[in-house]
Structure formats: C-alpha cells, structure tokens
N, C-alpha and C. Protein backbone atom coordinates (compact mmCIF):
# COMPACT_ATOMS: atom_id res chain seq x y z
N UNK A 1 0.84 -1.18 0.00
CA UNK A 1 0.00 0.00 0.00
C UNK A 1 0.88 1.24 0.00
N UNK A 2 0.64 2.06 -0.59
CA UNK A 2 1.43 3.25 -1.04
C UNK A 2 1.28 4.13 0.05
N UNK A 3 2.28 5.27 0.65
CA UNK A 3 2.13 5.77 1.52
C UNK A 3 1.96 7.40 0.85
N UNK A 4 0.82 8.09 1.08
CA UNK A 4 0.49 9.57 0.58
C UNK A 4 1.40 10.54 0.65
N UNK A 5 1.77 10.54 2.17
CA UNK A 5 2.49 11.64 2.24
C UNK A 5 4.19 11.17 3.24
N UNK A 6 4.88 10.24 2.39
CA UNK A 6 6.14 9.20 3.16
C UNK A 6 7.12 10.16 3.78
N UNK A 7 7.91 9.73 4.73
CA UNK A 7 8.74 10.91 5.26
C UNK A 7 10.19 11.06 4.55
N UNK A 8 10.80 11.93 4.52
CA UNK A 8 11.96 12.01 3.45
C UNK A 8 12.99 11.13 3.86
N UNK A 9 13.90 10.58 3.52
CA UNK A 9 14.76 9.05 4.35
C UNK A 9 15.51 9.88 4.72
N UNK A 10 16.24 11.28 4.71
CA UNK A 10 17.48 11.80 5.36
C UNK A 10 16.29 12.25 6.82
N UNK A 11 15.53 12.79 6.83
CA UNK A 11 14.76 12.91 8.22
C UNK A 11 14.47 11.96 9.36
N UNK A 12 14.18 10.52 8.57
CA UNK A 12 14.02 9.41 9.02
C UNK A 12 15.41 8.89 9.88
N UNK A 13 16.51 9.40 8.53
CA UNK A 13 17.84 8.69 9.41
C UNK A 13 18.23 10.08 10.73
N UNK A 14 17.60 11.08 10.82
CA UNK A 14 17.85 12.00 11.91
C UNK A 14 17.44 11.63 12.80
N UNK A 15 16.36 11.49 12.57
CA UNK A 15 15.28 11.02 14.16
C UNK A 15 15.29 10.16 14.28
N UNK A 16 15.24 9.34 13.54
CA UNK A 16 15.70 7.42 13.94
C UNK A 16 16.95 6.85 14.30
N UNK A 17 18.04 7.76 13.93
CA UNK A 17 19.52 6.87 14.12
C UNK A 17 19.93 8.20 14.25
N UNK A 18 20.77 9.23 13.99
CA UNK A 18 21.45 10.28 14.18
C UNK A 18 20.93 11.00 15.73
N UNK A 19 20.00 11.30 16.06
CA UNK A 19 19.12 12.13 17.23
C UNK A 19 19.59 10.55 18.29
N UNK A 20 18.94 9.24 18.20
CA UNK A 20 18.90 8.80 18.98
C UNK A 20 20.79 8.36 19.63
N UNK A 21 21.35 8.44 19.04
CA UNK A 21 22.63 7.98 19.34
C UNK A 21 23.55 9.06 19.88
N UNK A 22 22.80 10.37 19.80
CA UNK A 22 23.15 11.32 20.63
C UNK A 22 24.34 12.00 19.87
N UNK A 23 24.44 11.56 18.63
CA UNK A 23 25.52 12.15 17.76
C UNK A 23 25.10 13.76 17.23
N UNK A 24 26.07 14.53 16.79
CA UNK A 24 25.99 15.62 16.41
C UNK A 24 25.84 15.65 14.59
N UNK A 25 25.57 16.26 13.80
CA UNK A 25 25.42 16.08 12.32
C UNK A 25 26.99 16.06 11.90
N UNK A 26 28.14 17.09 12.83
CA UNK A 26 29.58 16.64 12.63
C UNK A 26 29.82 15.72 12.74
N UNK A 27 29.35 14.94 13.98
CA UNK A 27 30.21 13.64 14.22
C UNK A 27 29.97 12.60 13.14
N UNK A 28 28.45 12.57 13.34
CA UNK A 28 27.65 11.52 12.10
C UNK A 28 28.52 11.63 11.10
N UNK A 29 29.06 12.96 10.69
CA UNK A 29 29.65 13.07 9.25
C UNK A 29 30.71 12.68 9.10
N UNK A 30 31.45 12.84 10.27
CA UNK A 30 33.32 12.08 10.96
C UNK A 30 33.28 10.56 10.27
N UNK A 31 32.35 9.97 10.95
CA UNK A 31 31.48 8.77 10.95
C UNK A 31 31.56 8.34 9.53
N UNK A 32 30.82 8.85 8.78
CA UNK A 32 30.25 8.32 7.42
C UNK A 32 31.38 8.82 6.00
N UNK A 33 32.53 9.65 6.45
CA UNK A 33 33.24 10.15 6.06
C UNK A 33 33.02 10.93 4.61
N UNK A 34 31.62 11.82 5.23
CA UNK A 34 31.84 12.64 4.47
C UNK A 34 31.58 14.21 4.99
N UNK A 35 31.34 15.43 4.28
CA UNK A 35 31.29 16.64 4.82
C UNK A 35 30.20 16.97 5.81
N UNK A 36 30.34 17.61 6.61
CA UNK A 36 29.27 18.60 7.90
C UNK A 36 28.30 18.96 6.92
N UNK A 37 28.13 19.66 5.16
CA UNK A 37 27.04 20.15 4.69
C UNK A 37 26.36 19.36 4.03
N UNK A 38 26.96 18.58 3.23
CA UNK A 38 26.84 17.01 3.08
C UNK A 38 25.49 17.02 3.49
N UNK A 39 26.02 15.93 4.61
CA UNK A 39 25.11 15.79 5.55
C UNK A 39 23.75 16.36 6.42
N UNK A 40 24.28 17.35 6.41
CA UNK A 40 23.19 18.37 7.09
C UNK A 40 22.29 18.68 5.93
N UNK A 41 22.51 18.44 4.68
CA UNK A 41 20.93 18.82 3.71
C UNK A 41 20.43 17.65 3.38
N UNK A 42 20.91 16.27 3.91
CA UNK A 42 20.10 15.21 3.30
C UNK A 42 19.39 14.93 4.84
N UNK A 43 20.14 15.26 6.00
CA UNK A 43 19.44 15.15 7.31
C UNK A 43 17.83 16.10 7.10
N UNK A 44 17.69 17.45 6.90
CA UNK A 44 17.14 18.38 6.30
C UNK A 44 16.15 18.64 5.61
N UNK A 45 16.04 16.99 4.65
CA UNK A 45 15.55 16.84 3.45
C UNK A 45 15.55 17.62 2.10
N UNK A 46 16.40 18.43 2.15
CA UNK A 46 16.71 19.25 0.88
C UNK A 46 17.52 19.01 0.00
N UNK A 47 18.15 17.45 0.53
CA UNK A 47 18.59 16.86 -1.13
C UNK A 47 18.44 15.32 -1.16
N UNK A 48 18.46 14.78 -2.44
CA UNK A 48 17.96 13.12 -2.17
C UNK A 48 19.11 12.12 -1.87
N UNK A 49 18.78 11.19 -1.30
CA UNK A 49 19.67 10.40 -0.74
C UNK A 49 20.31 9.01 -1.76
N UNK A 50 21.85 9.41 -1.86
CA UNK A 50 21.94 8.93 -3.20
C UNK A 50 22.43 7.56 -2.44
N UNK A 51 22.56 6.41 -3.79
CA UNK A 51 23.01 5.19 -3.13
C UNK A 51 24.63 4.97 -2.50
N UNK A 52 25.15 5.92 -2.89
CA UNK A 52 26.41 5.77 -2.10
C UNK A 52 26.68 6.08 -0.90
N UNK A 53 25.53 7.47 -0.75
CA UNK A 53 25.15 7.55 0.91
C UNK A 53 24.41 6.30 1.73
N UNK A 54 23.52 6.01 0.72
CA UNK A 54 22.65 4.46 1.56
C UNK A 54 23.63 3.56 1.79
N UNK A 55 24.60 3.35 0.89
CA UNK A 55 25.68 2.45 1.58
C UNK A 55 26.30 2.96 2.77
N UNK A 56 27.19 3.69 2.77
CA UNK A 56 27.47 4.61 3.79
C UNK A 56 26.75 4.50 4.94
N UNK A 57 25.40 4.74 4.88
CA UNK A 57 24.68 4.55 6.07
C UNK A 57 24.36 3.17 6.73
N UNK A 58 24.69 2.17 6.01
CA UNK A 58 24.21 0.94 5.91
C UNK A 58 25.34 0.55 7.00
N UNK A 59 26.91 1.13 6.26
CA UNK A 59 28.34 0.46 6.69
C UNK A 59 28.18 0.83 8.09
N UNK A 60 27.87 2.44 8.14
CA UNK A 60 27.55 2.72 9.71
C UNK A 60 26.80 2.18 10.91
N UNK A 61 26.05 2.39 10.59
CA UNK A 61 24.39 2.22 11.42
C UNK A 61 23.80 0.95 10.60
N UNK A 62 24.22 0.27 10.03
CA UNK A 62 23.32 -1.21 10.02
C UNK A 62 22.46 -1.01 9.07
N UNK A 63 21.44 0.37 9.24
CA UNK A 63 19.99 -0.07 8.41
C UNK A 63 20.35 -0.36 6.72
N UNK A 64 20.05 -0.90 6.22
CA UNK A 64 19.61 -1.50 4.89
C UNK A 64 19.25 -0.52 3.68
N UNK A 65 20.74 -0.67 2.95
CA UNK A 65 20.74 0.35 1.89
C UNK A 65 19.37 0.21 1.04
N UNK A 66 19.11 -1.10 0.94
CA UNK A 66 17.67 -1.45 0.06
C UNK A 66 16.91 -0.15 0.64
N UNK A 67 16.99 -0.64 2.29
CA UNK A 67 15.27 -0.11 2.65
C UNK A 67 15.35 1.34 2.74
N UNK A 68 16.39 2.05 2.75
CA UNK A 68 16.71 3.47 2.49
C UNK A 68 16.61 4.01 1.00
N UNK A 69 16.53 3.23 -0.02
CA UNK A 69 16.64 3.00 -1.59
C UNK A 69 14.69 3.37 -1.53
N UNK A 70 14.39 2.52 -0.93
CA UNK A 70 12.82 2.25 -1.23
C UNK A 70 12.12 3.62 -0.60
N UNK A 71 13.17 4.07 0.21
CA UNK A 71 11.93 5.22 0.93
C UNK A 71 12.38 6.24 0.28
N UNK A 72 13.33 6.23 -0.12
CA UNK A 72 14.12 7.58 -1.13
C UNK A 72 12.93 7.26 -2.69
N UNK A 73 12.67 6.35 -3.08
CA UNK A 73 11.74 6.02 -4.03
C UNK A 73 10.24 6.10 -4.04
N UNK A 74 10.15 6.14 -2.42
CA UNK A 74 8.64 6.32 -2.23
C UNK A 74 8.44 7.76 -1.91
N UNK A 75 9.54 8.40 -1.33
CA UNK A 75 9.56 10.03 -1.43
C UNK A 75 9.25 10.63 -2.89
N UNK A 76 9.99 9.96 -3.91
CA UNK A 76 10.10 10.76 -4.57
C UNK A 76 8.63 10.83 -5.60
N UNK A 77 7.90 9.41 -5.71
CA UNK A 77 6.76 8.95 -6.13
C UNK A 77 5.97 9.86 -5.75
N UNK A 78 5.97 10.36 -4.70
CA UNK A 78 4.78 10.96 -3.69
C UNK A 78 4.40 12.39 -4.28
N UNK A 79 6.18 12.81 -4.32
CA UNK A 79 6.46 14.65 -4.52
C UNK A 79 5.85 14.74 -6.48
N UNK A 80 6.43 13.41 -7.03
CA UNK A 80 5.75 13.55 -8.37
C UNK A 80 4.19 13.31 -8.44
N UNK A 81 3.84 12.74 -7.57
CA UNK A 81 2.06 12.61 -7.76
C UNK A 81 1.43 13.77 -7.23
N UNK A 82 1.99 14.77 -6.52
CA UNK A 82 1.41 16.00 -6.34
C UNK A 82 1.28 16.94 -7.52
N UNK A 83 2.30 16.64 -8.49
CA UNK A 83 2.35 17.52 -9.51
C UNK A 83 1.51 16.78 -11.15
N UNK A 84 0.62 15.66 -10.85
CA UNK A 84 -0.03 14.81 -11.70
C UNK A 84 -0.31 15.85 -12.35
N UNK A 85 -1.39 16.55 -11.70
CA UNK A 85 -2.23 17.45 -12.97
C UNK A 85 -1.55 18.66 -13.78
N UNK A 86 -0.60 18.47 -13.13
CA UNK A 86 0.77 19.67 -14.03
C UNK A 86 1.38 18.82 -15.60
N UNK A 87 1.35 18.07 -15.62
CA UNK A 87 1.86 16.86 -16.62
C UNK A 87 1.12 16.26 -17.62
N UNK A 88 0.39 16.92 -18.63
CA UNK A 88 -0.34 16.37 -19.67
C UNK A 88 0.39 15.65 -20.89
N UNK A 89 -0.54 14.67 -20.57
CA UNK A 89 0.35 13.32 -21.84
C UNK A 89 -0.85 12.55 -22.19
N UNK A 90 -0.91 12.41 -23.51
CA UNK A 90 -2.18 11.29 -24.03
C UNK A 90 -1.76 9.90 -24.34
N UNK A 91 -2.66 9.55 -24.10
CA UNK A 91 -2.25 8.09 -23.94
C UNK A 91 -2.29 7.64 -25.12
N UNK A 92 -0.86 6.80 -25.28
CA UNK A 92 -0.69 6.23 -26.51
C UNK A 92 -1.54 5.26 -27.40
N UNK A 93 -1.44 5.71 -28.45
CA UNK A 93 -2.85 4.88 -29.01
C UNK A 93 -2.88 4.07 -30.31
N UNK A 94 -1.33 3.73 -30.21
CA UNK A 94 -0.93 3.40 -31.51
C UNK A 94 0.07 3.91 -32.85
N UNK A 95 -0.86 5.25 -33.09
CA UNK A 95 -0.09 5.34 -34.33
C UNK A 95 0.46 7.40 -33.82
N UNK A 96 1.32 7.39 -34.53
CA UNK A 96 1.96 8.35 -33.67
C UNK A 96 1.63 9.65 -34.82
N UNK A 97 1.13 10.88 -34.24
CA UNK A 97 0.65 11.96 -34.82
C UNK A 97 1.88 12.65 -35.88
C-alpha cells in the first residue's frame, strides 16, 4: 500500500539513528566520512539520498541500503504525484501523430 504523504529518508535517518545515538550532524559526518554540509541537507531533506550515501549509512548504522533506496523512491513517487495534474500526456494509441 502506497504511503500519501512518506517521510523524506534523510529525516528518518535523523530522528531514527542520528538524534537517537546522541551524535551531532559533525560527528555523524566524521562517521560516514563525508562533509558537515553534506550531511546536514540530506538530514534536512533538501537533497535526495543517493546510493552511495545508503551504503554509507548501511556500513555505519546497520539499516539496509535497500530499505533506504525504497523510501528515497517512495519520497520521490509521492512529490511527483502531487504535480499529476501539471503533466499532460495522451495516452498512446498506436499510431503516432
């Protein structure tokens, strides 16, 4: 079942693993070896979480590059179905105009 409005996976990994471990967005970043800004816009949700970070996060903290893959995919499903009626396309019908 599809989720309407899914939470962004860099938010998810804040409040789920970064917040609870009492780490700072520096340290996390010490950690995952990459930059303080890096980090702080995918924590943020203002940029998408690419698979080299899901690894990264995976090597760190355990959770499952898949299941970070899938919510980064169900984010992004979500943000494009808001903009459905912005997007006119006819449905193909065979023979091409």
């Amino acid at each position: 079942m599809r989720m309407l409005n899914p939470p962004h996976p860099g938010v998810f990994v804040k409040t789920e693993v970064i917040e609870p471990l009492g780490l700072t967005v520096a340290a996390a970043a010490t950690v995952l070896g990459v930059s303080r800004p890096t980090l702080s816009t995918l924590l943020n949700g203002r940029s998408d979480l690419s698979a080299t970070m899901a690894l990264r996060l995976e090597k760190a903290f355990g959770i499952k590059m898949d299941t970070l893959m899938r919510m980064q995919a169900s984010y992004d499903i979500a943000r494009a179905r808001t903009r459905e009626a912005d997007i006119t396309v006819a449905p193909y019908r065979g023979v091409v105009a």
